[in-house]
PDB file of N, CA and C in Angstrom:
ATOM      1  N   UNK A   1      60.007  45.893 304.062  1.00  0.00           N
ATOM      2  CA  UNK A   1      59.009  44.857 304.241  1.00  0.00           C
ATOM      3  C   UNK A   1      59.654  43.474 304.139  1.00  0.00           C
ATOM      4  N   UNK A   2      59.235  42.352 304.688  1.00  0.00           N
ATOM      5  CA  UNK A   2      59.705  41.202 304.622  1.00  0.00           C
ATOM      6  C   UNK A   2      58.736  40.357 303.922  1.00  0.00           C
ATOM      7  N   UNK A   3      59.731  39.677 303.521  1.00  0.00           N
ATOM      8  CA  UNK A   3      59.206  38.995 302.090  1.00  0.00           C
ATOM      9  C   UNK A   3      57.987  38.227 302.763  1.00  0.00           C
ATOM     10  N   UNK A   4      56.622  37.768 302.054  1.00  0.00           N
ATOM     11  CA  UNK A   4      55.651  36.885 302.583  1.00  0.00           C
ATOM     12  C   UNK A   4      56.493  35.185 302.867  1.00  0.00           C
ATOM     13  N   UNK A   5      56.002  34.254 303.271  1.00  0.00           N
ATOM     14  CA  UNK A   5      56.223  32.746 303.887  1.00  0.00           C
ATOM     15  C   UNK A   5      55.513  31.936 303.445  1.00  0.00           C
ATOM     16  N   UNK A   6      56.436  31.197 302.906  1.00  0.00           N
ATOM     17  CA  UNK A   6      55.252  29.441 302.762  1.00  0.00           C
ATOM     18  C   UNK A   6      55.596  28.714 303.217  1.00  0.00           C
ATOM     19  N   UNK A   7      54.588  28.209 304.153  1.00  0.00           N
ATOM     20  CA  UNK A   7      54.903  27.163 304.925  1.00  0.00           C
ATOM     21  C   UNK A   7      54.052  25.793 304.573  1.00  0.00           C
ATOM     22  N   UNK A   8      55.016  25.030 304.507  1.00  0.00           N
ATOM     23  CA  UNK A   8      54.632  23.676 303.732  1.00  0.00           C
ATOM     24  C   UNK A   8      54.930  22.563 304.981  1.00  0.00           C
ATOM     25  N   UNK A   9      52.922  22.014 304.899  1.00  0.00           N
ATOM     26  CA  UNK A   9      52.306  21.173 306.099  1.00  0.00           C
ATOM     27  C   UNK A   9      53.248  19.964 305.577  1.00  0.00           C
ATOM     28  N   UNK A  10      53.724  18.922 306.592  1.00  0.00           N
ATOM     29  CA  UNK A  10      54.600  18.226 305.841  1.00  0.00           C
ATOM     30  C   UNK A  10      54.084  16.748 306.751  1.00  0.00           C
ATOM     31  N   UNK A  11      53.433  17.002 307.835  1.00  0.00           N
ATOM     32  CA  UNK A  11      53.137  15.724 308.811  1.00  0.00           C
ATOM     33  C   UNK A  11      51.884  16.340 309.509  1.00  0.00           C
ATOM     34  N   UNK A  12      50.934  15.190 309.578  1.00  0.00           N
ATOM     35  CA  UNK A  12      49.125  15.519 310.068  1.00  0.00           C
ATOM     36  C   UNK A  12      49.755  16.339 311.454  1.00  0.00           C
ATOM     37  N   UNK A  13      50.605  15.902 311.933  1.00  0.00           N
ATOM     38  CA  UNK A  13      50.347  16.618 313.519  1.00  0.00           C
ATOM     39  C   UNK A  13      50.277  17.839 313.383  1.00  0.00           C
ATOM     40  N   UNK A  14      51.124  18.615 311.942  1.00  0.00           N
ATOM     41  CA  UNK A  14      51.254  20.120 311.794  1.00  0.00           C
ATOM     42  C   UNK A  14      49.855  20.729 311.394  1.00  0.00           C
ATOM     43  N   UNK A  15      49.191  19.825 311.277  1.00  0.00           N
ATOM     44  CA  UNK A  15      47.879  20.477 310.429  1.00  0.00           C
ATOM     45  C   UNK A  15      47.384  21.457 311.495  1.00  0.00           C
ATOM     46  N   UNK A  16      46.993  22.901 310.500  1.00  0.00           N
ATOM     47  CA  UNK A  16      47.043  23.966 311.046  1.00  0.00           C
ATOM     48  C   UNK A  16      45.453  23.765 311.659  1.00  0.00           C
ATOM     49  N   UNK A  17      44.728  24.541 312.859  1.00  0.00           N
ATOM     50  CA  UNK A  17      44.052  24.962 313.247  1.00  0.00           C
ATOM     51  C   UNK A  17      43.483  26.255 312.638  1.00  0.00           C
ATOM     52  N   UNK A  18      41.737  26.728 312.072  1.00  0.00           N
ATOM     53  CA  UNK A  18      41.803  27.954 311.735  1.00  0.00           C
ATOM     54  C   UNK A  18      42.253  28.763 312.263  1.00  0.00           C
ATOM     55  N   UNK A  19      42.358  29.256 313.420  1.00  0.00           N
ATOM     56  CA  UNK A  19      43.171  30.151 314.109  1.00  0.00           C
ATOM     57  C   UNK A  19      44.726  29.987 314.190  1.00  0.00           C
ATOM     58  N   UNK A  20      45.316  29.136 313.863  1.00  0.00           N
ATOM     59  CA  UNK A  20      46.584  28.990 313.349  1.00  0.00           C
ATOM     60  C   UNK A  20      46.535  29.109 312.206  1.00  0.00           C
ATOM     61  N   UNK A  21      45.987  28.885 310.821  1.00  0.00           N
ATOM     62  CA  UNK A  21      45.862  29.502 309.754  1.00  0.00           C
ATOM     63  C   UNK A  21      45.915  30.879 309.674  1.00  0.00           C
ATOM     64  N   UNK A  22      44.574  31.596 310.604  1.00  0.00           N
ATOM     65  CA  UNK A  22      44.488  32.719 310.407  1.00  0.00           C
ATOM     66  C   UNK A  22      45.362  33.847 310.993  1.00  0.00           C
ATOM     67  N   UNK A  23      46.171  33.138 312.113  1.00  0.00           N
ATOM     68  CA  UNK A  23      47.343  33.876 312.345  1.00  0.00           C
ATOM     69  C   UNK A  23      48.453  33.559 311.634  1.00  0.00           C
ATOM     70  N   UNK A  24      48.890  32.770 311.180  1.00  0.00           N
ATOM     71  CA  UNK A  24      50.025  33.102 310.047  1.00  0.00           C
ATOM     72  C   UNK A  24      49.643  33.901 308.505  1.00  0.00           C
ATOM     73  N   UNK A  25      48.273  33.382 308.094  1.00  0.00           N
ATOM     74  CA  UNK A  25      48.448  34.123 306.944  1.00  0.00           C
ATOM     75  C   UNK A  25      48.010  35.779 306.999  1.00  0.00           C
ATOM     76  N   UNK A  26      47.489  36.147 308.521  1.00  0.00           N
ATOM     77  CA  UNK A  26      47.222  37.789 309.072  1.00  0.00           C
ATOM     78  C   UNK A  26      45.714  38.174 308.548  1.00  0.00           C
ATOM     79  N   UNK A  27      45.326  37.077 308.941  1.00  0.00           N
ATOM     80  CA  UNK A  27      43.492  37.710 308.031  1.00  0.00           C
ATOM     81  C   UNK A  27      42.795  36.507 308.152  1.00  0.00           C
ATOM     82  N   UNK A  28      41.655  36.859 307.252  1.00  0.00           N
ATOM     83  CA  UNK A  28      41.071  35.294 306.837  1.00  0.00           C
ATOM     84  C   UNK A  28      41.098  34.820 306.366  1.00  0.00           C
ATOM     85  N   UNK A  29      40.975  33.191 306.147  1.00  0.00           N
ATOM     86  CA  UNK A  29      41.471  32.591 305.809  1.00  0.00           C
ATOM     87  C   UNK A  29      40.707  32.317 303.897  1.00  0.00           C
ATOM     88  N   UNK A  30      41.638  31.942 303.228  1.00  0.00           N
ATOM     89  CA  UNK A  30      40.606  31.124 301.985  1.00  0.00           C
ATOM     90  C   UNK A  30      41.556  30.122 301.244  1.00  0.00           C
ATOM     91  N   UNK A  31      40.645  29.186 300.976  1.00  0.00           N
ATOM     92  CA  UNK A  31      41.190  27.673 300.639  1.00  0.00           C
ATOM     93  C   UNK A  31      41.085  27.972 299.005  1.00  0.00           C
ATOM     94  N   UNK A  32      42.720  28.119 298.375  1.00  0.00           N
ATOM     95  CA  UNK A  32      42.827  27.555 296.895  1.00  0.00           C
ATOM     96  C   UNK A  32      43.084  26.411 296.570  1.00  0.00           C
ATOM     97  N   UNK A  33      42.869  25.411 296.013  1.00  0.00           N
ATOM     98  CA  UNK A  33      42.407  24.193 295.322  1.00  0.00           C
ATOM     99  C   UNK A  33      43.798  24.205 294.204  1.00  0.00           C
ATOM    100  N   UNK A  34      44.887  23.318 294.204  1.00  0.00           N
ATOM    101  CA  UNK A  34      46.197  22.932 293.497  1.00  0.00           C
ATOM    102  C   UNK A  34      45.521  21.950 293.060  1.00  0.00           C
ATOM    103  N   UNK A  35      46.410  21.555 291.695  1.00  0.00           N
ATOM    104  CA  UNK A  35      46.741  19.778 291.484  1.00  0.00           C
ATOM    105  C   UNK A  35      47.032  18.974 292.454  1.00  0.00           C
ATOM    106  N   UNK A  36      47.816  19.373 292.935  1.00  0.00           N
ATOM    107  CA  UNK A  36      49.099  18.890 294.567  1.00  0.00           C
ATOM    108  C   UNK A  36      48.240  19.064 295.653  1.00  0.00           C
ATOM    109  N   UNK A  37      47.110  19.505 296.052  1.00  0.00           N
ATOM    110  CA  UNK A  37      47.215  20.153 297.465  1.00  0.00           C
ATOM    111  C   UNK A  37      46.851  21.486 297.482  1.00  0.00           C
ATOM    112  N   UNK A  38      46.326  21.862 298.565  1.00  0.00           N
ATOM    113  CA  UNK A  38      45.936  23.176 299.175  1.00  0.00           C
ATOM    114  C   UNK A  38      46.399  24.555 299.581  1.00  0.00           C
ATOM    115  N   UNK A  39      46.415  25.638 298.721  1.00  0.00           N
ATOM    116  CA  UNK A  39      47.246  27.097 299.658  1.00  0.00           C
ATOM    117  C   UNK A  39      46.047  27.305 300.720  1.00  0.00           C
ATOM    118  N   UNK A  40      46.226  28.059 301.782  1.00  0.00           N
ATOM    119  CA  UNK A  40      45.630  28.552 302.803  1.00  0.00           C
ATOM    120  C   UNK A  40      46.081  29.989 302.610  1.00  0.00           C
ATOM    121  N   UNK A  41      45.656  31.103 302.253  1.00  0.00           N
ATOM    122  CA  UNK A  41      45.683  32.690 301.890  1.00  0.00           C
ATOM    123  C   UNK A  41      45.191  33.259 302.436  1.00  0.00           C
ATOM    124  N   UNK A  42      45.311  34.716 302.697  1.00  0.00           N
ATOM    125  CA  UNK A  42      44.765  35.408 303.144  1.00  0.00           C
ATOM    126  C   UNK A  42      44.350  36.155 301.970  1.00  0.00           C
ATOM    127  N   UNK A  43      42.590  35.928 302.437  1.00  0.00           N
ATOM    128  CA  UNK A  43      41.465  36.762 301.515  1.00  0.00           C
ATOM    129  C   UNK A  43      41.653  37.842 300.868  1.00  0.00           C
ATOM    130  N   UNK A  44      41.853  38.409 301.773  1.00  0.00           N
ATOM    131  CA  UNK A  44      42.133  40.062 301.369  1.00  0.00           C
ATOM    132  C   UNK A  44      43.662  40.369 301.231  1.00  0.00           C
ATOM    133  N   UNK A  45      44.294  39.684 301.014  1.00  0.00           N
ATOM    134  CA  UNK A  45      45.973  40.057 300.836  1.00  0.00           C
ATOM    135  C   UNK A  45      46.292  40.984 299.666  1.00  0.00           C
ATOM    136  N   UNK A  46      45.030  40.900 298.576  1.00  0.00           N
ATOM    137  CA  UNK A  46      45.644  42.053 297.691  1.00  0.00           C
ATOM    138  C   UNK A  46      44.786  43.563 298.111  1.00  0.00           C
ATOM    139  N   UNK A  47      43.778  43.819 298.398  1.00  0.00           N
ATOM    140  CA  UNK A  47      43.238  44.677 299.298  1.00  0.00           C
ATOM    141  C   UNK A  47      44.683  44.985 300.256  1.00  0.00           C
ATOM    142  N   UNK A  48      45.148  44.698 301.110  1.00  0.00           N
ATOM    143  CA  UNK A  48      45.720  44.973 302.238  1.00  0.00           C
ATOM    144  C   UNK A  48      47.383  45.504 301.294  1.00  0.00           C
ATOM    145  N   UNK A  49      47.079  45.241 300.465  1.00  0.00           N
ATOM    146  CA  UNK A  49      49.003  45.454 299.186  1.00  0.00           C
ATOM    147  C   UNK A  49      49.550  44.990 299.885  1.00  0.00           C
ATOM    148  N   UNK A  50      49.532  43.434 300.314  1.00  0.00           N
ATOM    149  CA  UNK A  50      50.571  42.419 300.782  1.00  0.00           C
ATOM    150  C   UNK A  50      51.751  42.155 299.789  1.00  0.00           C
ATOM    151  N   UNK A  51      53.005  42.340 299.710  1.00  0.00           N
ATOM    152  CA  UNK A  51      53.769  41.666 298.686  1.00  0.00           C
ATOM    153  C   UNK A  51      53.288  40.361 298.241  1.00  0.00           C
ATOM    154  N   UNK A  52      53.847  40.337 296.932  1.00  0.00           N
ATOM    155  CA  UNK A  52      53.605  39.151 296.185  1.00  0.00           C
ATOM    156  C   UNK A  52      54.269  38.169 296.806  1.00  0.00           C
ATOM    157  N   UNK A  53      53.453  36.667 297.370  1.00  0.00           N
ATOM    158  CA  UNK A  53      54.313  35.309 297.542  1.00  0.00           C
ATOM    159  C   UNK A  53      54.680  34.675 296.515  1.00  0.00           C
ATOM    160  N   UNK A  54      55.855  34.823 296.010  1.00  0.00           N
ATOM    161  CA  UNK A  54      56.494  34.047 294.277  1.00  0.00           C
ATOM    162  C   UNK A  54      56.685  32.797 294.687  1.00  0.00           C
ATOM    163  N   UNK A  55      56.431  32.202 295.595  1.00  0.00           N
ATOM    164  CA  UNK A  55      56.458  30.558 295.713  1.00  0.00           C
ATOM    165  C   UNK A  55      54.774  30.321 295.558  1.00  0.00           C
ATOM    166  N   UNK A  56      54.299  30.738 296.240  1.00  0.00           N
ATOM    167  CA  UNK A  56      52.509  30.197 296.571  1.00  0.00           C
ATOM    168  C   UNK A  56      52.043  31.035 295.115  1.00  0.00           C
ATOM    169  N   UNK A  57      52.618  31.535 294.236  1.00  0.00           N
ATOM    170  CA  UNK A  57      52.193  32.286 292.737  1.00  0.00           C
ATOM    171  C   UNK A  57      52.904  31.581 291.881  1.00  0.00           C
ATOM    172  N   UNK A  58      53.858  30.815 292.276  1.00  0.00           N
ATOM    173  CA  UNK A  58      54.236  29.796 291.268  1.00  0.00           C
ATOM    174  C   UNK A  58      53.821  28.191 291.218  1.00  0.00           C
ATOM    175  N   UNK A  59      53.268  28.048 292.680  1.00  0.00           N
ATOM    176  CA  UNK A  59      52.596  27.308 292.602  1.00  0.00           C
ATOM    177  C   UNK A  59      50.889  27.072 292.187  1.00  0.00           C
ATOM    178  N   UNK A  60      50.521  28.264 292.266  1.00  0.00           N
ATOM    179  CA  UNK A  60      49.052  28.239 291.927  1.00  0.00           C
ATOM    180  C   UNK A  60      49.117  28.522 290.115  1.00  0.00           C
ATOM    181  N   UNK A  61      50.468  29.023 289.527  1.00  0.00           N
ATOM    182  CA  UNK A  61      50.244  28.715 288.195  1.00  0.00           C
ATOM    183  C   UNK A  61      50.668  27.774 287.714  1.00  0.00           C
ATOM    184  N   UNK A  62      51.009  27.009 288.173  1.00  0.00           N
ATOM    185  CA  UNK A  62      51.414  25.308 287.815  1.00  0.00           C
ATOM    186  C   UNK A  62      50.033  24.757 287.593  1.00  0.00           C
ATOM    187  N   UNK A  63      49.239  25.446 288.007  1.00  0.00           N
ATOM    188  CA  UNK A  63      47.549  24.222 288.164  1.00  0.00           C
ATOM    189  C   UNK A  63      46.760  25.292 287.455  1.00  0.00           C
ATOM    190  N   UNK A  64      47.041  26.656 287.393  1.00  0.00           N
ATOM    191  CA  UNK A  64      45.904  27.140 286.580  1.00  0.00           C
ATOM    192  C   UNK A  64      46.257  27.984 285.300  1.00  0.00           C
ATOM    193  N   UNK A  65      47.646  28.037 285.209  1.00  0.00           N
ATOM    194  CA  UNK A  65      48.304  28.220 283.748  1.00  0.00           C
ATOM    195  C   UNK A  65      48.799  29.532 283.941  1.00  0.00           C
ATOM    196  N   UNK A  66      49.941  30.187 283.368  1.00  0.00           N
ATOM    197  CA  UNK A  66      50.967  31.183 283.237  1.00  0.00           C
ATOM    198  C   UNK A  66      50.027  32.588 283.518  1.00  0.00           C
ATOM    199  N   UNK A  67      48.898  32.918 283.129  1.00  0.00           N
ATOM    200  CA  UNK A  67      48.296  34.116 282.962  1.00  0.00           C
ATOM    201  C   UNK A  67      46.980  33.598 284.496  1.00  0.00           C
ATOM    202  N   UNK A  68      47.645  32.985 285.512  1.00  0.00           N
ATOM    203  CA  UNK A  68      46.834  32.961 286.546  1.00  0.00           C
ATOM    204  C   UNK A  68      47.362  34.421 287.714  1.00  0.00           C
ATOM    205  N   UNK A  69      46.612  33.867 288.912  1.00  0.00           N
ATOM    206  CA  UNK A  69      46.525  35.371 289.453  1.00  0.00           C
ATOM    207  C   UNK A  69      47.995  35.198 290.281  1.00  0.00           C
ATOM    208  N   UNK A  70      47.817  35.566 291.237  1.00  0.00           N
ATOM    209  CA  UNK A  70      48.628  35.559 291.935  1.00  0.00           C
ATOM    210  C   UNK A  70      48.572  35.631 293.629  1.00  0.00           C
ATOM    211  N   UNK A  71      49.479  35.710 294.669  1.00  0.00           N
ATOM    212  CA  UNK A  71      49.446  34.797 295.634  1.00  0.00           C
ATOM    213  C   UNK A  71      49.814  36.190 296.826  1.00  0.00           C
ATOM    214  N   UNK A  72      49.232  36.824 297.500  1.00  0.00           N
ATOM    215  CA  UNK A  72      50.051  38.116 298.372  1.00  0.00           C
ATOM    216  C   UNK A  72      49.545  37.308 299.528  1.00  0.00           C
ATOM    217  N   UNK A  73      51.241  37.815 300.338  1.00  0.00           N
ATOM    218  CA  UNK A  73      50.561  37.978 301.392  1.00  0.00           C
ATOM    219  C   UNK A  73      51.407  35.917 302.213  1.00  0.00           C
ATOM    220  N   UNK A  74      51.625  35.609 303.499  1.00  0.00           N
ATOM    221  CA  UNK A  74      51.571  34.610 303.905  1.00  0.00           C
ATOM    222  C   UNK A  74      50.637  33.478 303.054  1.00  0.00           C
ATOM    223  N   UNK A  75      51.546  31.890 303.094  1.00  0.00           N
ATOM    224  CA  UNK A  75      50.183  31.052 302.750  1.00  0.00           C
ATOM    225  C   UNK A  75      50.714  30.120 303.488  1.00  0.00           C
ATOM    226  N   UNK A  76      50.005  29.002 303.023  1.00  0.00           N
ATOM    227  CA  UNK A  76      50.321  27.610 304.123  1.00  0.00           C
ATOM    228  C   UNK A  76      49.963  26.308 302.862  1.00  0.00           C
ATOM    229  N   UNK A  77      51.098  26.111 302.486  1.00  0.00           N
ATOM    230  CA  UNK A  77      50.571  24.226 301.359  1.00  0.00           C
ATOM    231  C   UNK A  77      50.860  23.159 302.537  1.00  0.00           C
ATOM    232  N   UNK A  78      49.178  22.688 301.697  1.00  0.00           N
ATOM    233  CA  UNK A  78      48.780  21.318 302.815  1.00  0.00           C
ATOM    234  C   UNK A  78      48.610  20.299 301.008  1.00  0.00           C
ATOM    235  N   UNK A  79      49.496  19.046 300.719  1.00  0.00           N
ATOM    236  CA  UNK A  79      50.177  18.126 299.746  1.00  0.00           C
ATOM    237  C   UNK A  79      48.449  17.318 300.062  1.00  0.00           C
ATOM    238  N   UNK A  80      48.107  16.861 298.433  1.00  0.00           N
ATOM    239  CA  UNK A  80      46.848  15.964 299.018  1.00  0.00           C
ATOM    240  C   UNK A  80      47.590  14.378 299.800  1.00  0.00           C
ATOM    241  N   UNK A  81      48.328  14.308 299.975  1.00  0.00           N
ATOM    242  CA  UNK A  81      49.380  13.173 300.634  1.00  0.00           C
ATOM    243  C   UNK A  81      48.720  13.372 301.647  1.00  0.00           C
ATOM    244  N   UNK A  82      48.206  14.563 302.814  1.00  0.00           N
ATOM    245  CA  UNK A  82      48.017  14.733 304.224  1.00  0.00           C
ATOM    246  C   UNK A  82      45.905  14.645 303.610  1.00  0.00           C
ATOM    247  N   UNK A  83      45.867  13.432 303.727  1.00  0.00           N
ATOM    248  CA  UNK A  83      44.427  13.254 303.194  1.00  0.00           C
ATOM    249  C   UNK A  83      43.468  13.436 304.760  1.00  0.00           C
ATOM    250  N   UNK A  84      44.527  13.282 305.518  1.00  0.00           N
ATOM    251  CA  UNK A  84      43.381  13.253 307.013  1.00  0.00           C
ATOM    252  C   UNK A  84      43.720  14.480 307.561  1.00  0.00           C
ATOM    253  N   UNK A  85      43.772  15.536 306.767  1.00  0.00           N
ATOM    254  CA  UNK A  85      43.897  16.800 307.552  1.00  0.00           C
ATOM    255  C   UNK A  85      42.209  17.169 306.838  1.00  0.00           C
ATOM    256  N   UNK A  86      42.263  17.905 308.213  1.00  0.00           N
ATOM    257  CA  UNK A  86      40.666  19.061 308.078  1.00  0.00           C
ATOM    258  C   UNK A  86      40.277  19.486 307.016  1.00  0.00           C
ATOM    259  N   UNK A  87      41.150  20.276 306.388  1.00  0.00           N
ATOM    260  CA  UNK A  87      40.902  21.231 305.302  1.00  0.00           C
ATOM    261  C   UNK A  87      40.531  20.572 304.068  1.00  0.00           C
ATOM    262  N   UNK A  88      41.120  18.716 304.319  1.00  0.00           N
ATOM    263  CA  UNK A  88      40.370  18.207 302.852  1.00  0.00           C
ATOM    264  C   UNK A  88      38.845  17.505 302.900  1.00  0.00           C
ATOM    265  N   UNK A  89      38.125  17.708 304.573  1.00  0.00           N
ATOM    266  CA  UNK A  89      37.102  17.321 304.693  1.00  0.00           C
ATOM    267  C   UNK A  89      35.727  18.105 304.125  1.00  0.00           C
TER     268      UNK A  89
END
C-alpha cells in the first residue's frame, strides 16, 4: 500500500474544487477545523482501513491534544492565510 498524501494549498489559485477534493482524498469529503487552517478528509477513511496519514494526525493533534483521533486516508491543508478560499466561506 502507499503511504496516504498531504497536500498543502499554498496559493488561492490551488484552491481545490469539491470534486478535486473529492478526488484526491477518494470519497467524501469532510472539513476538520485546525488552529492553522483546514484538513479536507475523507469521511469514511477509517471505515474503508485507509492507512494512517502521520502528517494530517500530527497535525490535527497539535489543535486537539495528544489523545486526539487520527487522520486515514489522503487529506488536503488549506493555512487560514488562504482566507479567500471557499472552504473558509
Amino acid at each position: 500500500m502507499t503511504q496516504p498524501k498531504t497536500k498543502q494549498i499554498l496559493d488561492i489559485k490551488d484552491d481545490p474544487s469539491l470534486k478535486e477534493a473529492q478526488t484526491f482524498v477518494g470519497g467524501y469529503v469532510e472539513m476538520v477545523r485546525l488552529d492553522d487552517g483546514i484538513l479536507l478528509v475523507d469521511e469514511e477513511g477509517k471505515l474503508k482501513r485507509l492507512q494512517t496519514n502521520h502528517l494530517a494526525s500530527a497535525m490535527y493533534e497539535r489543535t486537539y491534544g495528544e489523545d486526539a483521533d487520527i487522520i486515514n486516508g489522503n487529506a488536503i491543508y488549506i493555512p487560514n492565510t488562504l482566507t479567500k478560499s471557499q472552504w473558509f466561506s
